[in-house]
Protein backbone atom coordinates (compact mmCIF):
# COMPACT_ATOMS: atom_id res chain seq x y z
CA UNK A 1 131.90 194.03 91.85
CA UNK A 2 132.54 193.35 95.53
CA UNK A 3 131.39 189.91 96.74
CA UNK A 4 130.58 188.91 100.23
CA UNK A 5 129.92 185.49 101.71
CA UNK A 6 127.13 184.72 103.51
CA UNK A 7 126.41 181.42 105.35
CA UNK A 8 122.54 181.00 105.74
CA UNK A 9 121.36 177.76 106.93
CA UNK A 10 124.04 175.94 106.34
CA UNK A 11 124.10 177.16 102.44
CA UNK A 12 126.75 179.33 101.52
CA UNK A 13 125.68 182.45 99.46
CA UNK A 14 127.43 185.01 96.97
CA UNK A 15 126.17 188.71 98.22
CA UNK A 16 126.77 191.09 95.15
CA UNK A 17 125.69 194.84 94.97
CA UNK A 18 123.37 196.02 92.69
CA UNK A 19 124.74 197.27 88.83
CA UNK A 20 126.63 199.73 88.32
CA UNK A 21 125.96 201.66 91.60
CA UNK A 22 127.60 199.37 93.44
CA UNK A 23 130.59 201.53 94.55
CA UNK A 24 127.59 204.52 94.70
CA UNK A 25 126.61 205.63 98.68
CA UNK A 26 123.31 204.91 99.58
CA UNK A 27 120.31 205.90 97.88
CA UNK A 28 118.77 208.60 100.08
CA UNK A 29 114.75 208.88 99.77
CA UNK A 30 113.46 211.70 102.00
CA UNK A 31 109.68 211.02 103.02
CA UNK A 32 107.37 213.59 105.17
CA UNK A 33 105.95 212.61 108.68
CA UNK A 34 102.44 210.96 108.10
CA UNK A 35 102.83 210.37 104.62
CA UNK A 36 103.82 207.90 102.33
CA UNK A 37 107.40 206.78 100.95
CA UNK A 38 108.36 204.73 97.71
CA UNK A 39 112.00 202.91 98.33
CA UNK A 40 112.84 202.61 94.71
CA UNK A 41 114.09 199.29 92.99
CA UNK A 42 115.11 199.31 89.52
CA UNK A 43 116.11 195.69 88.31
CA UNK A 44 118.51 194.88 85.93
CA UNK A 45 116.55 193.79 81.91
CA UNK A 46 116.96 189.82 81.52
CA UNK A 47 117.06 189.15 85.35
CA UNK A 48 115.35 186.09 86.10
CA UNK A 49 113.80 187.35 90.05
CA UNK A 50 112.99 184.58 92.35
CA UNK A 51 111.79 186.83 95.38
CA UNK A 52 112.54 190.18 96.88
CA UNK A 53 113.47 190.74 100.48
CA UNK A 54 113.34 193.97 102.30
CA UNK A 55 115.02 194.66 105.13
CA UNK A 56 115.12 197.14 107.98
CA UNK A 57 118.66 198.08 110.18
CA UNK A 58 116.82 198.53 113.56
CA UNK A 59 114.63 195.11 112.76
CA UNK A 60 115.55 191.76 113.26
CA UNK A 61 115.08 189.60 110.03
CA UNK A 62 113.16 190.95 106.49
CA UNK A 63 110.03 193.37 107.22
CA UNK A 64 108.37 192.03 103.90
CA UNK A 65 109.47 189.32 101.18
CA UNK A 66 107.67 188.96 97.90
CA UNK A 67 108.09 186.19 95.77
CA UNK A 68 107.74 185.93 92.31
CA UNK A 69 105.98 183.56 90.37
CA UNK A 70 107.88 182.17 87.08
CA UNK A 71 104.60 181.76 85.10
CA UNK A 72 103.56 185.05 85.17
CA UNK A 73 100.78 184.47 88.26
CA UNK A 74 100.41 187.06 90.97
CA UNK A 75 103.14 187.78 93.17
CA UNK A 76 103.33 186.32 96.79
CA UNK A 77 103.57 189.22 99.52
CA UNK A 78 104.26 188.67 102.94
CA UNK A 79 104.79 191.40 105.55
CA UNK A 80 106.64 190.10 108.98
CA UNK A 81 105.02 190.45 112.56
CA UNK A 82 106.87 193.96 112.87
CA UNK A 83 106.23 197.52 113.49
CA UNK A 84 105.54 197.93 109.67
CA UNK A 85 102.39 195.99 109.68
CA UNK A 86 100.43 197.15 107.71
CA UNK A 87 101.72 199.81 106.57
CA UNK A 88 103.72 198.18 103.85
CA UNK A 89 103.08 197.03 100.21
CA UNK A 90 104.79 196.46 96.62
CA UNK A 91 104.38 199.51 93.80
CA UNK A 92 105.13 199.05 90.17
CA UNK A 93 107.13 196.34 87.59
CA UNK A 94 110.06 196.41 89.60
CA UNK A 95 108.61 195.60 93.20
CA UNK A 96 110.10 199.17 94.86
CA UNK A 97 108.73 199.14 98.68
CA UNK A 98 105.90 201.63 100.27
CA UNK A 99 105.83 203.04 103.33
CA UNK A 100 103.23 204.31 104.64
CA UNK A 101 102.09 206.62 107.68
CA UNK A 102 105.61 207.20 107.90
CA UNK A 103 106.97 207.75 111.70
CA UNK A 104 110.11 209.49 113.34
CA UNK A 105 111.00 206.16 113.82
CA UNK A 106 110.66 204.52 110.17
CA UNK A 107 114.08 207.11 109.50
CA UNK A 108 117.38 204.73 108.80
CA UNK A 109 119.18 202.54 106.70
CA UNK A 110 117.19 199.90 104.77
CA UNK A 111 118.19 197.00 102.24
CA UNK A 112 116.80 195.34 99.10
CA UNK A 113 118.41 191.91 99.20
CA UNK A 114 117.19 189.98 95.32
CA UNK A 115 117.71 186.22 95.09
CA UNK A 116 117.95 185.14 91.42
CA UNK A 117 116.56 181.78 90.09
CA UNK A 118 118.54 178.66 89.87
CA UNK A 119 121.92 181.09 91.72
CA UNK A 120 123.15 181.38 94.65
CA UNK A 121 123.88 184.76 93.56
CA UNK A 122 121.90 187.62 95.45
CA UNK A 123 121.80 191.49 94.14
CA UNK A 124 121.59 194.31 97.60
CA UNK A 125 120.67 197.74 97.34
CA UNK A 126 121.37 199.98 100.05
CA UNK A 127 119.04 203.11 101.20
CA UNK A 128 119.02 205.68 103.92
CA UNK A 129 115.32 206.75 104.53
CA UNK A 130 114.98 210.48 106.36
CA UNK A 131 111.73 211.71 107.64
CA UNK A 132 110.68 215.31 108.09
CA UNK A 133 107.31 217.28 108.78
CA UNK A 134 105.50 219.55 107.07
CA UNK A 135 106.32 223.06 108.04
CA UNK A 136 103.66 225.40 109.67
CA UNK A 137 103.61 229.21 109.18
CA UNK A 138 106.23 231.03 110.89
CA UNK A 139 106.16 233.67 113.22
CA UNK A 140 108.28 236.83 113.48
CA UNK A 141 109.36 238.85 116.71
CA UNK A 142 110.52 242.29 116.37
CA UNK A 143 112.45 244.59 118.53
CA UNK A 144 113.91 247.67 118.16
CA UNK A 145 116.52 250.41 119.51
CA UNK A 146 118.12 253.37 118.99
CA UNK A 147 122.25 253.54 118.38
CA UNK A 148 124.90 255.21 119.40
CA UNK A 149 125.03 257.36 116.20
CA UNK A 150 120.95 257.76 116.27
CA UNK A 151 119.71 255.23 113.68
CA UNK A 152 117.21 252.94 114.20
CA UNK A 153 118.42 249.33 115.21
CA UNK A 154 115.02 247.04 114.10
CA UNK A 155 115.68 242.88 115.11
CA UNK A 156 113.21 240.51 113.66
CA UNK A 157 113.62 236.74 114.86
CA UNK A 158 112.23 234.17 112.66
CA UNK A 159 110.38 230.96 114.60
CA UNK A 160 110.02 228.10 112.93
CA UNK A 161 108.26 224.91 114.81
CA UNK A 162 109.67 221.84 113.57
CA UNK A 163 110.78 219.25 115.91
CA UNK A 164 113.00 217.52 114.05
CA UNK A 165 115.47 217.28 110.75
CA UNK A 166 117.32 221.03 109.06
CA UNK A 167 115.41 223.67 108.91
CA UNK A 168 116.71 226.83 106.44
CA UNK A 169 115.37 230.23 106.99
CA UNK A 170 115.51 233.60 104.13
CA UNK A 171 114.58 236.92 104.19
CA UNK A 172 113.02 239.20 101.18
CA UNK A 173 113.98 242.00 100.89
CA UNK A 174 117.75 241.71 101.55
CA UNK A 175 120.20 244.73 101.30
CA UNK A 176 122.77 247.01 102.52
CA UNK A 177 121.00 248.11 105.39
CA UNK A 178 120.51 244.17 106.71
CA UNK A 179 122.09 241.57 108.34
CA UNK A 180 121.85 237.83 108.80
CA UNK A 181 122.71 236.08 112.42
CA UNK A 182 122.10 232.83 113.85
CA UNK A 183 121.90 230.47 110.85
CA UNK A 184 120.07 233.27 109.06
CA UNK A 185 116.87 232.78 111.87
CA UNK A 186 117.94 236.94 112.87
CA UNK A 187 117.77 239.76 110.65
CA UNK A 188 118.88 242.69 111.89
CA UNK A 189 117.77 246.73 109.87
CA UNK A 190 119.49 249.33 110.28
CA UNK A 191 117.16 252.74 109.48
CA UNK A 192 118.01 256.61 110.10
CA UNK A 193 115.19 259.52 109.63
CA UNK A 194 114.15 259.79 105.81
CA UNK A 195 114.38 255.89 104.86
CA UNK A 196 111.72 254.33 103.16
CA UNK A 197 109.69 251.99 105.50
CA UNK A 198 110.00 248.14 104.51
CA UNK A 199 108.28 245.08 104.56
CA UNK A 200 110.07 241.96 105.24
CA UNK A 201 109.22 238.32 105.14
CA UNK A 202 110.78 235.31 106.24
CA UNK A 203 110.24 231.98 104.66
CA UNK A 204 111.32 228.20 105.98
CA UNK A 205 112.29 225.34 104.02
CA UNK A 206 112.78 221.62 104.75
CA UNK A 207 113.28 218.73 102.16
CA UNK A 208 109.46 218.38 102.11
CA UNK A 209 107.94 221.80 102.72
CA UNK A 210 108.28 225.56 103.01
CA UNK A 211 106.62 228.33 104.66
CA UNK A 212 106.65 231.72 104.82
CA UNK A 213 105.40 234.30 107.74
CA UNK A 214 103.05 237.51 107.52
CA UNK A 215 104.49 240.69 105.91
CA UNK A 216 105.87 242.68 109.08
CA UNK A 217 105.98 246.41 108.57
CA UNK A 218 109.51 247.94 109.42
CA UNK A 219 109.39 251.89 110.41
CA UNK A 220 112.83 254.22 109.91
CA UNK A 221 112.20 255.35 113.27
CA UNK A 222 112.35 254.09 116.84
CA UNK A 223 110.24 256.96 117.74
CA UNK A 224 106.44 255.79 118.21
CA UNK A 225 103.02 255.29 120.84
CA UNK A 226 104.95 253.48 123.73
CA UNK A 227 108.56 253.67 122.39
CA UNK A 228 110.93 256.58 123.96
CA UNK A 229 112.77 258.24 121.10
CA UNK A 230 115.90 259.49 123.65
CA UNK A 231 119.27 257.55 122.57
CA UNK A 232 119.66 256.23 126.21
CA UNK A 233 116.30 254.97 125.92
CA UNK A 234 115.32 250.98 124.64
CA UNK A 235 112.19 250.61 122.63
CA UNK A 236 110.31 246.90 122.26
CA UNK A 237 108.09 245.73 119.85
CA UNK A 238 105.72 242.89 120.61
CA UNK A 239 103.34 241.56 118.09
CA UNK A 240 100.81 238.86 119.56
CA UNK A 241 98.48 236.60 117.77
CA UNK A 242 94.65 237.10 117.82
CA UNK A 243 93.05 234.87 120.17
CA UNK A 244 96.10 234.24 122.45
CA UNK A 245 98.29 235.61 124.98
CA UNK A 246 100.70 237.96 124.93
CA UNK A 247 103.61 239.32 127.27
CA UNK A 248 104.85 242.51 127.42
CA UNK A 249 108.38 242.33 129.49
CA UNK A 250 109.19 244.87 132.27
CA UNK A 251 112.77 245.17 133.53
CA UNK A 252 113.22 246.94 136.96
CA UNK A 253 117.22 248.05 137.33
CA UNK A 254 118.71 246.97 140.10
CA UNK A 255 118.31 248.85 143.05
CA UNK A 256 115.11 250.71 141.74
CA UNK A 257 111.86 249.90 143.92
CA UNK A 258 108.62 249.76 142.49
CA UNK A 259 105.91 252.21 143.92
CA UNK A 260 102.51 250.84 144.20
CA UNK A 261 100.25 252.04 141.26
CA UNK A 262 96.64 253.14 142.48
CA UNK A 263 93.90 252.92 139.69
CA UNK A 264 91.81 255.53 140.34
């Protein structure tokens, strides 16, 4: 196993990673925004555990030591003067670390540094914490027009509100007449005269969460109350949500004046 030396007031220390991981990268724990987090700590059977101290990349010094007592007392906790305060505390026989009311900013690399009794000897785990949000429901866009050869060119447009982390997007149904674009966020239907109409959903995912939209309703045709069915002519579909605004774009070509309209 690796060894590093460490020179802490004025002792010098043997640093030693933990087991048989130690070659291993990082454990990576994945917690949601406003929840809680368990950094987990599995210690090694006949290890005699003289305290625990966890530690923090982006804090000076350990957020929160607990130390052991050898007769079998209760275990002494303390949490430092950090942003953690609080919000920390020790789970289960092996002393793993809880986070909770987990922020944006609680995401990073953290360390598990255990001192043994009578050795200088201490075992480090390494972890990389990631924080995500629950995902609300999507919401689709949709709009549509005609080809060159006369089919029906529909666009949906999956929106997803997360403000931070990977979000995945997927479509049901999927088939010969679709395509995927933009990290899979665009589907694009293809329909001609005598198709079946579809219904297509599109569903979110994050390490914590999913979510998937309304059903939207997919016509063969182009053709409908407010959409011109000519080939030269561009159809769009707006869907708004009850209770709040909508906009329904107008583009004037260039050159082309507007007349005043008169309501009579």
């Amino acid at each position: 196993m690796p060894l590093e030396i460490i020179v802490h007031g004025g002792i010098l220390w043997a640093h030693e990673e933990m087991g048989p991981g130690a070659s291993r990268a990082p454990t990576v724990v994945t917690g949601t925004l406003g929840g809680s987090v368990t950094l987990p700590l599995q210690l090694q059977d006949g290890q005699q555990v003289e305290s625990i101290s966890w530690v923090c990349r982006s804090v000076p010094g350990a957020i929160a030591t607990v130390t052991l007592v050898e007769a079998g007392g209760p275990d002494t906790f303390h949490q430092a003067d950090s942003r953690y305060w609080g919000r920390l505390s020790v789970v289960g026989p092996d002393r793993s670390l809880q986070i909770s009311h987990l922020s944006w900013a609680d995401a990073g690399s953290y360390r598990a540094h255990v001192n043994l009794r009578s050795s200088r000897l201490t075992h480090t785990r390494e972890y990389s914490l990631h924080v995500y949000e629950q995902l609300t429901q999507p919401h689709v866009t949709m709009s549509t027009r005609i080809s060159g050869n006369g089919h029906c060119l529909i666009i949906l447009t999956c929106v997803a509100e997360s403000r931070g982390g990977t979000v995945t997007y997927s479509w049901t149904p999927l088939g010969p007449q679709t395509t995927l674009s933009h990290g899979g966020s665009i589907l694009s239907v293809t329909l001609q005269p005598g198709d079946s109409a579809l219904n297509f959903t599109c569903t979110v995912k994050n390490p914590v969460s999913n979510s998937s939209s309304l059903p939207i309703l997919v016509l063969p045709s182009c053709s409908g109350p407010g959409i011109l069915g000519s080939e030269e002519s561009v159809g769009e579909t707006v869907i708004g949500t009850l209770g709040k605004s909508a906009t329904l774009p107008l583009e004037i070509p260039v050159g082309q004046e507007g007349g005043k309209s008169n309501s009579g």
